[in-house]
C-alpha atoms as a PDB file:
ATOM      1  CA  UNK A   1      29.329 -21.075 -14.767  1.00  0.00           C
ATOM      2  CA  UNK A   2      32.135 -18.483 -15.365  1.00  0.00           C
ATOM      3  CA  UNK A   3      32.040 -15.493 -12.779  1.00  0.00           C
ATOM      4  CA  UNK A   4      30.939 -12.059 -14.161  1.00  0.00           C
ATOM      5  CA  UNK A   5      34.723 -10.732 -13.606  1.00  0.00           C
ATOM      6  CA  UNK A   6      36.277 -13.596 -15.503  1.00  0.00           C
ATOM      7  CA  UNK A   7      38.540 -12.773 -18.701  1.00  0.00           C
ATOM      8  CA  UNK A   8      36.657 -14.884 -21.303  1.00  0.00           C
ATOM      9  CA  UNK A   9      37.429 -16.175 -24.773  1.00  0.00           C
ATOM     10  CA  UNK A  10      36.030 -17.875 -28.048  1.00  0.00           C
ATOM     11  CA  UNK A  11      38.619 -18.938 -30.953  1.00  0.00           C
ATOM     12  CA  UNK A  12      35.835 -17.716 -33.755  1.00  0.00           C
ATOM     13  CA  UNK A  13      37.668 -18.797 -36.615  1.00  0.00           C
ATOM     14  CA  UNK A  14      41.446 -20.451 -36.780  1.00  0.00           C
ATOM     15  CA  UNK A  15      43.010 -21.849 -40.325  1.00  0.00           C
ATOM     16  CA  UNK A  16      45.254 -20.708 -43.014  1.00  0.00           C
ATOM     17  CA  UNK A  17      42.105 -19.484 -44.686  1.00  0.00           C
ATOM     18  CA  UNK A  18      40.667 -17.199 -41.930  1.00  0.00           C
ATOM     19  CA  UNK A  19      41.138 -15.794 -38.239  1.00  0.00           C
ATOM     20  CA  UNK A  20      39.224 -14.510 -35.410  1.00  0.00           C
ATOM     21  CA  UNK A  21      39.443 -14.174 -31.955  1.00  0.00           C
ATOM     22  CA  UNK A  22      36.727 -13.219 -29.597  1.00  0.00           C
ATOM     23  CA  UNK A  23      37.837 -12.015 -25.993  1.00  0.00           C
ATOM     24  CA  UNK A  24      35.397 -10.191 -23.465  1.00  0.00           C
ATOM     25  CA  UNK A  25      35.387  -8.627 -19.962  1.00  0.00           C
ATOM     26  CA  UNK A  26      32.878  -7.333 -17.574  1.00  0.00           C
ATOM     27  CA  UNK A  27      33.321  -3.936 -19.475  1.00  0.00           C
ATOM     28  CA  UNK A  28      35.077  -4.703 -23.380  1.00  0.00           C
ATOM     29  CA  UNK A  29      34.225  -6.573 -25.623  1.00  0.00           C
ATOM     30  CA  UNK A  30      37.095  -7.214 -28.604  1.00  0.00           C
ATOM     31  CA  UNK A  31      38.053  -8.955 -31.715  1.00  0.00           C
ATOM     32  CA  UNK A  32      41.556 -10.284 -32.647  1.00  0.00           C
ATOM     33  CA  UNK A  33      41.436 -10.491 -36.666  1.00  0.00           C
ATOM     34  CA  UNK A  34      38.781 -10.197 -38.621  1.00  0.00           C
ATOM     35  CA  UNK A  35      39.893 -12.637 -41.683  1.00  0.00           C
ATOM     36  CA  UNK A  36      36.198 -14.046 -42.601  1.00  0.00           C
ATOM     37  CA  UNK A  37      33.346 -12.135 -44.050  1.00  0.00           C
ATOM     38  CA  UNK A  38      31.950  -9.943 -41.730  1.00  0.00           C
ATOM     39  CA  UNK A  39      28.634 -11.474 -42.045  1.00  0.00           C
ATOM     40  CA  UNK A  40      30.764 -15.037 -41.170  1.00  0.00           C
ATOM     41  CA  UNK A  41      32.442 -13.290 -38.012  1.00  0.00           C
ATOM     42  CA  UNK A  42      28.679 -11.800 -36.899  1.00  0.00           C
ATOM     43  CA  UNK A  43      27.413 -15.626 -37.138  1.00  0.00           C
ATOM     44  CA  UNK A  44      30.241 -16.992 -35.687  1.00  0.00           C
ATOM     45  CA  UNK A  45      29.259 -14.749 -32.540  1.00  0.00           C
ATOM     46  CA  UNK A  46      25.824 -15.710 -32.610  1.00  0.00           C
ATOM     47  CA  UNK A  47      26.652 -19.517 -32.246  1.00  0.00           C
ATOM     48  CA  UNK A  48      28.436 -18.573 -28.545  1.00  0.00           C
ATOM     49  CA  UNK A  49      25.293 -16.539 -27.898  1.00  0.00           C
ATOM     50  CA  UNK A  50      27.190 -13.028 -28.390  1.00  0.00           C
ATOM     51  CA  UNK A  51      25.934 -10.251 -30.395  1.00  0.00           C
ATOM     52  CA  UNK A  52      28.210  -8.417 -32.650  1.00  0.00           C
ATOM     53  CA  UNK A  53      27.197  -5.086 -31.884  1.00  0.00           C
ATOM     54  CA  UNK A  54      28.588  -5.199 -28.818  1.00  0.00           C
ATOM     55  CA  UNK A  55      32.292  -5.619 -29.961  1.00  0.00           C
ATOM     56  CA  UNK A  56      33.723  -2.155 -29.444  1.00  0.00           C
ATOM     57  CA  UNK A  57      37.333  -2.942 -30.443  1.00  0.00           C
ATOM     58  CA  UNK A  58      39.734  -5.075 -32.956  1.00  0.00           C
ATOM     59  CA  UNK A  59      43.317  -6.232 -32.852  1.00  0.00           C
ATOM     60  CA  UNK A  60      44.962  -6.303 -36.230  1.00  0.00           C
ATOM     61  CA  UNK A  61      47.918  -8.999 -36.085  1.00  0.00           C
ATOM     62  CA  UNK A  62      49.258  -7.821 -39.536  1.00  0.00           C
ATOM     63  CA  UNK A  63      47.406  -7.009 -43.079  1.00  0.00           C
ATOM     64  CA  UNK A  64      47.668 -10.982 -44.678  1.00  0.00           C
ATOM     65  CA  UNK A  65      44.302 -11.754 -46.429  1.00  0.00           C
ATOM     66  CA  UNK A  66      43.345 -14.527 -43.758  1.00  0.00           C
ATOM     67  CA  UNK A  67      43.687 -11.800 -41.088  1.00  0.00           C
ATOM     68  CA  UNK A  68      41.870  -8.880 -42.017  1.00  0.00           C
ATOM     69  CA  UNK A  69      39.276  -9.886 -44.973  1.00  0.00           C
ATOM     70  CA  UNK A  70      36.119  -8.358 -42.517  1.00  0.00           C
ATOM     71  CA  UNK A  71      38.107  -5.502 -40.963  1.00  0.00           C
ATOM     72  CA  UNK A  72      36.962  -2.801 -43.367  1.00  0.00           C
ATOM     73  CA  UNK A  73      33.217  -3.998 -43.424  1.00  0.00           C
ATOM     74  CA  UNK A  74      33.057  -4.235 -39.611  1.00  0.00           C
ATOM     75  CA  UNK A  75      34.813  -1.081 -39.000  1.00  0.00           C
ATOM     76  CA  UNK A  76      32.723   0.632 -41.013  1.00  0.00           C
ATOM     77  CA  UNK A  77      29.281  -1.424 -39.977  1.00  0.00           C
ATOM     78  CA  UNK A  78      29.930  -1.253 -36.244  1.00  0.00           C
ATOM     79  CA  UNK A  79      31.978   1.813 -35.430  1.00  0.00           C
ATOM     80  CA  UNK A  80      34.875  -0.192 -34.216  1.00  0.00           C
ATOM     81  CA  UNK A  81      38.220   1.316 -32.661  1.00  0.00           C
ATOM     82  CA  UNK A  82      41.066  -0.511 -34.726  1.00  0.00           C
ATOM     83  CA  UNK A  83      44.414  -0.763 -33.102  1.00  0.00           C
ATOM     84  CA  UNK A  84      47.286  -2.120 -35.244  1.00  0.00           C
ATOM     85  CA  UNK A  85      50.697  -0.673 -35.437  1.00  0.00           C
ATOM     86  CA  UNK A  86      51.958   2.000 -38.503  1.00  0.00           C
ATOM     87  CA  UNK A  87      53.567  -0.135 -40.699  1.00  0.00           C
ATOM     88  CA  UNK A  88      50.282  -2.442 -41.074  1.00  0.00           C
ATOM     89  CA  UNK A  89      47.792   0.037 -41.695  1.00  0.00           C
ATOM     90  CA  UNK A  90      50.327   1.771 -44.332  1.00  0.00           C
ATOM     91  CA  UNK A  91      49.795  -2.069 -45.750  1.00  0.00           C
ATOM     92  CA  UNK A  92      46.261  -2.789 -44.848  1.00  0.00           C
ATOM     93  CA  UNK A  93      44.592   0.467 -45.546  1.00  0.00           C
ATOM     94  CA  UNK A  94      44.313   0.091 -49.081  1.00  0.00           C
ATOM     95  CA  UNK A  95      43.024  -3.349 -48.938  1.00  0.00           C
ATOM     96  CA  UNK A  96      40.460  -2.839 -47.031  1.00  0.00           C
ATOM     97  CA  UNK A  97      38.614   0.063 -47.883  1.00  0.00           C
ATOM     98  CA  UNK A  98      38.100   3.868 -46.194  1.00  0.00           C
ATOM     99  CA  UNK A  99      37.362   3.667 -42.701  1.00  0.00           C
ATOM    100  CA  UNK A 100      36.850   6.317 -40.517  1.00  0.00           C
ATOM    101  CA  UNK A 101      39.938   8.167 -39.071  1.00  0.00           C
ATOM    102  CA  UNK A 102      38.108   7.831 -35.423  1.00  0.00           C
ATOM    103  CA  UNK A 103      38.264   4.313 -35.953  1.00  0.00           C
ATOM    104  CA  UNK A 104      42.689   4.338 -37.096  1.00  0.00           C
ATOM    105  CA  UNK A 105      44.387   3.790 -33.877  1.00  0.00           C
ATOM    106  CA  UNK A 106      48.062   3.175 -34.265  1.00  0.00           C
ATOM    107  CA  UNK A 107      49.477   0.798 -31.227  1.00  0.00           C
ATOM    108  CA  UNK A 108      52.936  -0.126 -32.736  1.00  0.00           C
ATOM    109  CA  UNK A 109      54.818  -3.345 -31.098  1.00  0.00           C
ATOM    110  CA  UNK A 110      56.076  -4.000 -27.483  1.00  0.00           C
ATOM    111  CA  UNK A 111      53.770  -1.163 -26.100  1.00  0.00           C
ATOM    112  CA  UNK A 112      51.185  -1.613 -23.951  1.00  0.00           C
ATOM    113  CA  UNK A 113      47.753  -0.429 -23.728  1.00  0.00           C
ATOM    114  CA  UNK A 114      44.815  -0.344 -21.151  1.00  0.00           C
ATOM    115  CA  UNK A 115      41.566   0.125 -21.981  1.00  0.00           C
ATOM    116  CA  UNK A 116      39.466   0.317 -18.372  1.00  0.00           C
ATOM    117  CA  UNK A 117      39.798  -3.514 -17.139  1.00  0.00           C
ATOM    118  CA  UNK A 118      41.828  -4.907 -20.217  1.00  0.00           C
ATOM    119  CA  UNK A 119      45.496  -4.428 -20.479  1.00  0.00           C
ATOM    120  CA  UNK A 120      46.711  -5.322 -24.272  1.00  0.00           C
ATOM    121  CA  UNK A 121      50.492  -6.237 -24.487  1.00  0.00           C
ATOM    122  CA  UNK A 122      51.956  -6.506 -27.969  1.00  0.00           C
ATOM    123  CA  UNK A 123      55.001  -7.859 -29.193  1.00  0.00           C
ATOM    124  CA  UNK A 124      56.859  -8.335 -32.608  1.00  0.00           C
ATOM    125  CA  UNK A 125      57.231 -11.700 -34.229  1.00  0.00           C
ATOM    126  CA  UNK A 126      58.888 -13.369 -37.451  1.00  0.00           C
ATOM    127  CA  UNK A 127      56.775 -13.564 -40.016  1.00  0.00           C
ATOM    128  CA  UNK A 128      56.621 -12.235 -43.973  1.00  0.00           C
ATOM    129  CA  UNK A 129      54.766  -9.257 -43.130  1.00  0.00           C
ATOM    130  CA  UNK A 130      55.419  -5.870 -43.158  1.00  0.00           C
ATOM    131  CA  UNK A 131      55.657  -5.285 -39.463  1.00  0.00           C
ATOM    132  CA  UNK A 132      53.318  -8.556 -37.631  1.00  0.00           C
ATOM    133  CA  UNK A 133      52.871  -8.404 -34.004  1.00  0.00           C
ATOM    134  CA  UNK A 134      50.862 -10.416 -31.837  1.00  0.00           C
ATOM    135  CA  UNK A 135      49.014  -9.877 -28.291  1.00  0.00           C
ATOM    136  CA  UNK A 136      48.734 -10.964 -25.137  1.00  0.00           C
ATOM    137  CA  UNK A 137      45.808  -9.658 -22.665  1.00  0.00           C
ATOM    138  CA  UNK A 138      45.194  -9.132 -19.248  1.00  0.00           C
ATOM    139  CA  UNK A 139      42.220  -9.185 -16.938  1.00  0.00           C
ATOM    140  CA  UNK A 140      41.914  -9.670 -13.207  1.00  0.00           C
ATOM    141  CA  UNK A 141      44.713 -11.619 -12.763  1.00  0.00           C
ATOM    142  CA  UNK A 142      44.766 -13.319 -15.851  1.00  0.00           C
ATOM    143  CA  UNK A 143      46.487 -13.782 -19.198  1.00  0.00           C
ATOM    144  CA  UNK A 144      45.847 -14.886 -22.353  1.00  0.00           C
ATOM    145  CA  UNK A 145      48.064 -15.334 -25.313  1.00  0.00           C
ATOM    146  CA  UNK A 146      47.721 -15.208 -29.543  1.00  0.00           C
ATOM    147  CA  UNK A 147      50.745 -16.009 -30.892  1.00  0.00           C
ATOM    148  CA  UNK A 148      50.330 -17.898 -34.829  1.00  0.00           C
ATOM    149  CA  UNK A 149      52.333 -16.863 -37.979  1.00  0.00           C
ATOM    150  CA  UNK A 150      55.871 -16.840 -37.069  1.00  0.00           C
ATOM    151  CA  UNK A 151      58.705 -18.901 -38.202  1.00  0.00           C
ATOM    152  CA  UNK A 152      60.248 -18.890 -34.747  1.00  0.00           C
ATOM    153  CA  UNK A 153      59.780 -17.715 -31.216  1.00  0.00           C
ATOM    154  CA  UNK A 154      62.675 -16.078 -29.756  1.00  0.00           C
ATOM    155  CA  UNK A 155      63.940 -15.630 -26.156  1.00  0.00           C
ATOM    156  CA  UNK A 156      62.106 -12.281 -25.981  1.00  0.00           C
ATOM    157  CA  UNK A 157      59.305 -13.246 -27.218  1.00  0.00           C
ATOM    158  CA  UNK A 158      59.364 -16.578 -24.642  1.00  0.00           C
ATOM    159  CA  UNK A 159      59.558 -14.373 -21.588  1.00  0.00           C
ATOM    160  CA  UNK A 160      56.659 -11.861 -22.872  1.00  0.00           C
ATOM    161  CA  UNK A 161      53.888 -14.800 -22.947  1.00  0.00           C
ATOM    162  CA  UNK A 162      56.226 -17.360 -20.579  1.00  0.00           C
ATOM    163  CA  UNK A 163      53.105 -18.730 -17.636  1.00  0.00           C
ATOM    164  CA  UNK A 164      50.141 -17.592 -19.746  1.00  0.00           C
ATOM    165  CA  UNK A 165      46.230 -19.013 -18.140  1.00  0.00           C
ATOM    166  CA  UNK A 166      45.591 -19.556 -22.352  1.00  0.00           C
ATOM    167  CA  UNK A 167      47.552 -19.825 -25.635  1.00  0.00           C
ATOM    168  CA  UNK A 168      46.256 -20.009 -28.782  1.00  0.00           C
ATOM    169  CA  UNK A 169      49.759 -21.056 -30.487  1.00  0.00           C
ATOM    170  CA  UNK A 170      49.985 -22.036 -34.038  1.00  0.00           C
ATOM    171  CA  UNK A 171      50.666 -25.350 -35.179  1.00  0.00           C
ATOM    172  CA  UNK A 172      50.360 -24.675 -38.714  1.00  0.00           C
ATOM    173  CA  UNK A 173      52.016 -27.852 -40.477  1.00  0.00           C
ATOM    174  CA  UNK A 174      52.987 -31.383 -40.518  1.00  0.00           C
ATOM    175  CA  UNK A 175      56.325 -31.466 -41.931  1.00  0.00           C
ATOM    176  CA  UNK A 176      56.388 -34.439 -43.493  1.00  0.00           C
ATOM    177  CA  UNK A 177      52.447 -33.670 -45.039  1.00  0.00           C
ATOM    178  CA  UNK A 178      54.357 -30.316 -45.980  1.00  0.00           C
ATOM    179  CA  UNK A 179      57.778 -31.545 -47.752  1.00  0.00           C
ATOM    180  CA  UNK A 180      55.440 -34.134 -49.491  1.00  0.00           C
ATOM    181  CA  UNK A 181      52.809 -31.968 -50.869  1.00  0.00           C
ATOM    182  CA  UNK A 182      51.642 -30.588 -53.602  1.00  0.00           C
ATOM    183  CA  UNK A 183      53.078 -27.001 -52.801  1.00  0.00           C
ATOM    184  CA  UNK A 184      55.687 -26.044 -55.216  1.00  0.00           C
ATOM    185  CA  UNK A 185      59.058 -25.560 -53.291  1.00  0.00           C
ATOM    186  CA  UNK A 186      59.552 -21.905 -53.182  1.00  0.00           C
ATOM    187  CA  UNK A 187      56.162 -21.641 -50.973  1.00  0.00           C
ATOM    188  CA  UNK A 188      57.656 -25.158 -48.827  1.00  0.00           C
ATOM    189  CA  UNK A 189      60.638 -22.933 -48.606  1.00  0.00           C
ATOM    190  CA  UNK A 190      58.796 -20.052 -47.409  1.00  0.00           C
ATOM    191  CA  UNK A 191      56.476 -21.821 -45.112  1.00  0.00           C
ATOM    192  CA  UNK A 192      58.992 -23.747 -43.579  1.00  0.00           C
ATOM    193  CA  UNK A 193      61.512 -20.493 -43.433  1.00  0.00           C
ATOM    194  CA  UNK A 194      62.477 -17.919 -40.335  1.00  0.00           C
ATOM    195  CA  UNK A 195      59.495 -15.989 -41.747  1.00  0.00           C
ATOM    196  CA  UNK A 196      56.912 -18.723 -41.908  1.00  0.00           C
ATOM    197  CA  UNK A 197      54.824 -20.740 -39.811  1.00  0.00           C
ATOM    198  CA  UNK A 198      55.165 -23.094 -36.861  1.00  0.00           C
ATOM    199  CA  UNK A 199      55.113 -26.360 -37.374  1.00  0.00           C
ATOM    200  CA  UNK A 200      53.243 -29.056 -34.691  1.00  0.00           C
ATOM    201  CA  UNK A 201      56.300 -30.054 -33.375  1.00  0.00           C
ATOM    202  CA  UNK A 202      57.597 -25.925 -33.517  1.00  0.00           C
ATOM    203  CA  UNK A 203      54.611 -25.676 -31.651  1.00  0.00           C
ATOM    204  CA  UNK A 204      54.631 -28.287 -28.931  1.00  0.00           C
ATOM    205  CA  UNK A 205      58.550 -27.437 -28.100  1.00  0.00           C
ATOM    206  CA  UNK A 206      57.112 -23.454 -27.764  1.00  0.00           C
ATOM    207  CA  UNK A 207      54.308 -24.440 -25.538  1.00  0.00           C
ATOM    208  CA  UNK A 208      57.359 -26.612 -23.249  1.00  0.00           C
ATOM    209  CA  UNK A 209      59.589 -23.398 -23.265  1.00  0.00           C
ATOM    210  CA  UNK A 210      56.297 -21.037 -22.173  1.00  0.00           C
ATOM    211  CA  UNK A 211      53.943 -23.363 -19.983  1.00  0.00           C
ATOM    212  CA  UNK A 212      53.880 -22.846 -16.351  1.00  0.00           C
ATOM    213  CA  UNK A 213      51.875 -23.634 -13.282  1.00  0.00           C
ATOM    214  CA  UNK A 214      49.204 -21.025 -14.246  1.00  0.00           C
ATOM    215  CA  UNK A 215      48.506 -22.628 -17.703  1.00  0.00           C
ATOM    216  CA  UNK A 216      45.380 -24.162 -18.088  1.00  0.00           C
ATOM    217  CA  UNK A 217      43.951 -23.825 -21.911  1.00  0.00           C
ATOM    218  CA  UNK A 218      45.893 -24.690 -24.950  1.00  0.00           C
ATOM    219  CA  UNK A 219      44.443 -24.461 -28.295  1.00  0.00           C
ATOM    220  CA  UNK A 220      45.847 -25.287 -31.755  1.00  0.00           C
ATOM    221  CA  UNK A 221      45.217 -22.683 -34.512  1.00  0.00           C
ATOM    222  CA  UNK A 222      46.311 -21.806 -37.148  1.00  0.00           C
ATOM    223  CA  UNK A 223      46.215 -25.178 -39.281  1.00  0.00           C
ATOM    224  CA  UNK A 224      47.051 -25.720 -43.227  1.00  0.00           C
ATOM    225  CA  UNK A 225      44.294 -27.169 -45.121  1.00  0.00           C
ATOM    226  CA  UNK A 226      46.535 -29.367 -47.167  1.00  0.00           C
ATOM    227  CA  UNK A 227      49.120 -29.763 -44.808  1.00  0.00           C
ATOM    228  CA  UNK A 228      47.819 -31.012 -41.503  1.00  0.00           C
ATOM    229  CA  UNK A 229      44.490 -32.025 -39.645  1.00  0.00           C
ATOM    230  CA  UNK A 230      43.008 -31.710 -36.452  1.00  0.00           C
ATOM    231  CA  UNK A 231      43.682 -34.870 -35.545  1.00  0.00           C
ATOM    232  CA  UNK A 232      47.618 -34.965 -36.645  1.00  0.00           C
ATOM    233  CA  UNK A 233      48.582 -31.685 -35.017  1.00  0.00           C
ATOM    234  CA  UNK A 234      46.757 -32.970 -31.648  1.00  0.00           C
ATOM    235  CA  UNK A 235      48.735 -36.138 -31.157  1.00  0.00           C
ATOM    236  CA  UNK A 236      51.907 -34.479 -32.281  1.00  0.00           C
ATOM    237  CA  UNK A 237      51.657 -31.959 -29.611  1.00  0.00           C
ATOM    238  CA  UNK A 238      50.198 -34.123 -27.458  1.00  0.00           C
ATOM    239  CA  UNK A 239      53.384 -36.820 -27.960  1.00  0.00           C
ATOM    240  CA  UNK A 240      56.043 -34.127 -27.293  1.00  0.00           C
ATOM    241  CA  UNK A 241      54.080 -32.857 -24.589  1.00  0.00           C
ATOM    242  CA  UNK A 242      53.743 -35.981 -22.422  1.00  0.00           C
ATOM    243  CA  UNK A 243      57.333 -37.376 -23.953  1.00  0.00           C
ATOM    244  CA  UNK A 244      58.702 -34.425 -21.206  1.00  0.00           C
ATOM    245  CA  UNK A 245      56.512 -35.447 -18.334  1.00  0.00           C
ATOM    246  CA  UNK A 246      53.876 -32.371 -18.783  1.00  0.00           C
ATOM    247  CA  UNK A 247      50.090 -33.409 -17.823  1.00  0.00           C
ATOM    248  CA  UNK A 248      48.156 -33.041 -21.012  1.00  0.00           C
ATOM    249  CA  UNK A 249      44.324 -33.266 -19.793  1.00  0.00           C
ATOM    250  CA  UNK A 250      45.334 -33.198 -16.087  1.00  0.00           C
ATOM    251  CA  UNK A 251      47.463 -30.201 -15.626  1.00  0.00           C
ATOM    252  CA  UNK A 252      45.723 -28.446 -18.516  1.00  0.00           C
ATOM    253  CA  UNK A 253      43.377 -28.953 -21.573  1.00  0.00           C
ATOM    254  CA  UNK A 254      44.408 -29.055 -25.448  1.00  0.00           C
ATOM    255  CA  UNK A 255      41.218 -27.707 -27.688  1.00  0.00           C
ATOM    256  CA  UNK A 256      41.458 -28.315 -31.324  1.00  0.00           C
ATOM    257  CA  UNK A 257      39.926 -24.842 -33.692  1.00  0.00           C
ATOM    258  CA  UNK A 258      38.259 -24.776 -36.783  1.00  0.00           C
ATOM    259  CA  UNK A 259      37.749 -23.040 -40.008  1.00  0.00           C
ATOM    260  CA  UNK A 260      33.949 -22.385 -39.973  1.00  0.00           C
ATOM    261  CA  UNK A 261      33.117 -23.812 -36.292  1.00  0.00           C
ATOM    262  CA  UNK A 262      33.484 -21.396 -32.970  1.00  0.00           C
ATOM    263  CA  UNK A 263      34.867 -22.826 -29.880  1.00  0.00           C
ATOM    264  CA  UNK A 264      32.658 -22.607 -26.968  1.00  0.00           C
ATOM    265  CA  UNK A 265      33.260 -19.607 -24.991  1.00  0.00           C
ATOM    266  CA  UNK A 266      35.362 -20.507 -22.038  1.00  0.00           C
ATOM    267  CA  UNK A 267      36.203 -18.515 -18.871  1.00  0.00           C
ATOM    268  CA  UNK A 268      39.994 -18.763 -17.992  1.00  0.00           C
END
């Protein structure tokens, strides 16, 4: 059983169709993205045995659809503190309803912030938002890292979340599935642009660049409907993985995330 100090986490919800990340500590208790219902995210939490009224805070990645669909409602519901930096609530605000202005915390990129036994590190990314950042959070020694929605992962952002305990790293597409799709080109284009998504393969050689000896949960979010499955995007990483000597299932575990389905909560 996980120790009461242990940083703990539950991928609620991971597709291009809706996100949400649950992450607790002995004293917080905080959502990443709220891009279901809010009635969805609430049962989502009740299948890991959490309650939803607990959550005291949520960490907006950047005002896309699949990312903040529930943040009004559950701001609004459960008196939420929501951190995201200026440029996305100048975006999200009107999308998502009034809120209160107790609730509008602005926590722009590469900043850091500690809330009691949490410390929340962000840091910019490339991606066809206004101004997307992603997180990485800290608890009693240890780390855990969102980073999905970005075409590429630079050197900067390689050192920020470089030795991580957990990433949840996007492995949106298969390229091939992609280039022979159904997607007209101008959204290929975009997917597969600076300013898109990561692709298995983008994926895998990210997770090479950032693993280290502290690494020991991987999971794979972020995946196209049309584009790729479970199933693809596992042995693709997997391949890459093990094709440079790196101990898939010994060293550390790969989890696969779903749409509608919560991963069990897991203690890092």
């Amino acid at each position: 059983m996980p120790n009461d100090d242990s940083l703990k986490i539950s991928v609620l919800a991971s597709s291009s169709s809706g996100n949400a990340t649950y992450i607790e500590t002995p004293k917080h208790r905080v959502l990443v993205d709220a891009g279901l219902s809010g009635i969805k995210i609430k049962r989502a939490m009740e299948s890991i045995g959490k309650d939803i009224n607990t959550v005291d805070s949520l960490f907006v990645t950047h005002e896309h659809t699949d990312h903040i669909k529930g943040v009004g409602v559950l701001a609004r519901r459960y008196n939420l503190n929501v951190y995201a930096n200026q440029k996305t609530w100048e975006a999200m605000l009107p999308k998502i309803g009034k809120i209160s202005e107790d609730e509008i915390n602005v926590f722009n990129h590469n900043k850091v912030l500690s809330l009691d036994d949490l410390d929340v590190e962000n840091f910019s990314v490339s991606h066809d938002a206004v101004d997307p950042q992603f997180y990485k959070f800290y608890h009693n020694g240890k780390e855990f890292v969102i980073l999905t929605d970005t075409g590429y992962v630079s050197e900067r952002v390689q050192k920020t979340i470089e030795n991580a305990d957990g990433y949840l790293m996007e492995c949106n597409h298969d390229v091939e599935m992609l280039r022979e799709g159904m997607y007209p080109w101008p959204l290929k284009q975009r997917i597969l642009s600076e300013k898109g998504h990561l692709s298995n393969e983008d994926g895998a050689h990210t997770l090479m660049d950032v693993i280290g000896n502290n690494t020991k949960q991987i999971f794979l979010g972020h995946l196209s409907h049309e584009n790729n499955t479970k199933a693809v995007a596992r042995t693709e990483v997997t391949q890459v993985l093990e094709d440079h000597d790196f101990g898939v299932g010994r060293d550390f575990k790969i989890h696969d995330t779903d749409p509608a389905v919560a991963d069990p909560l897991i203690a890092l």
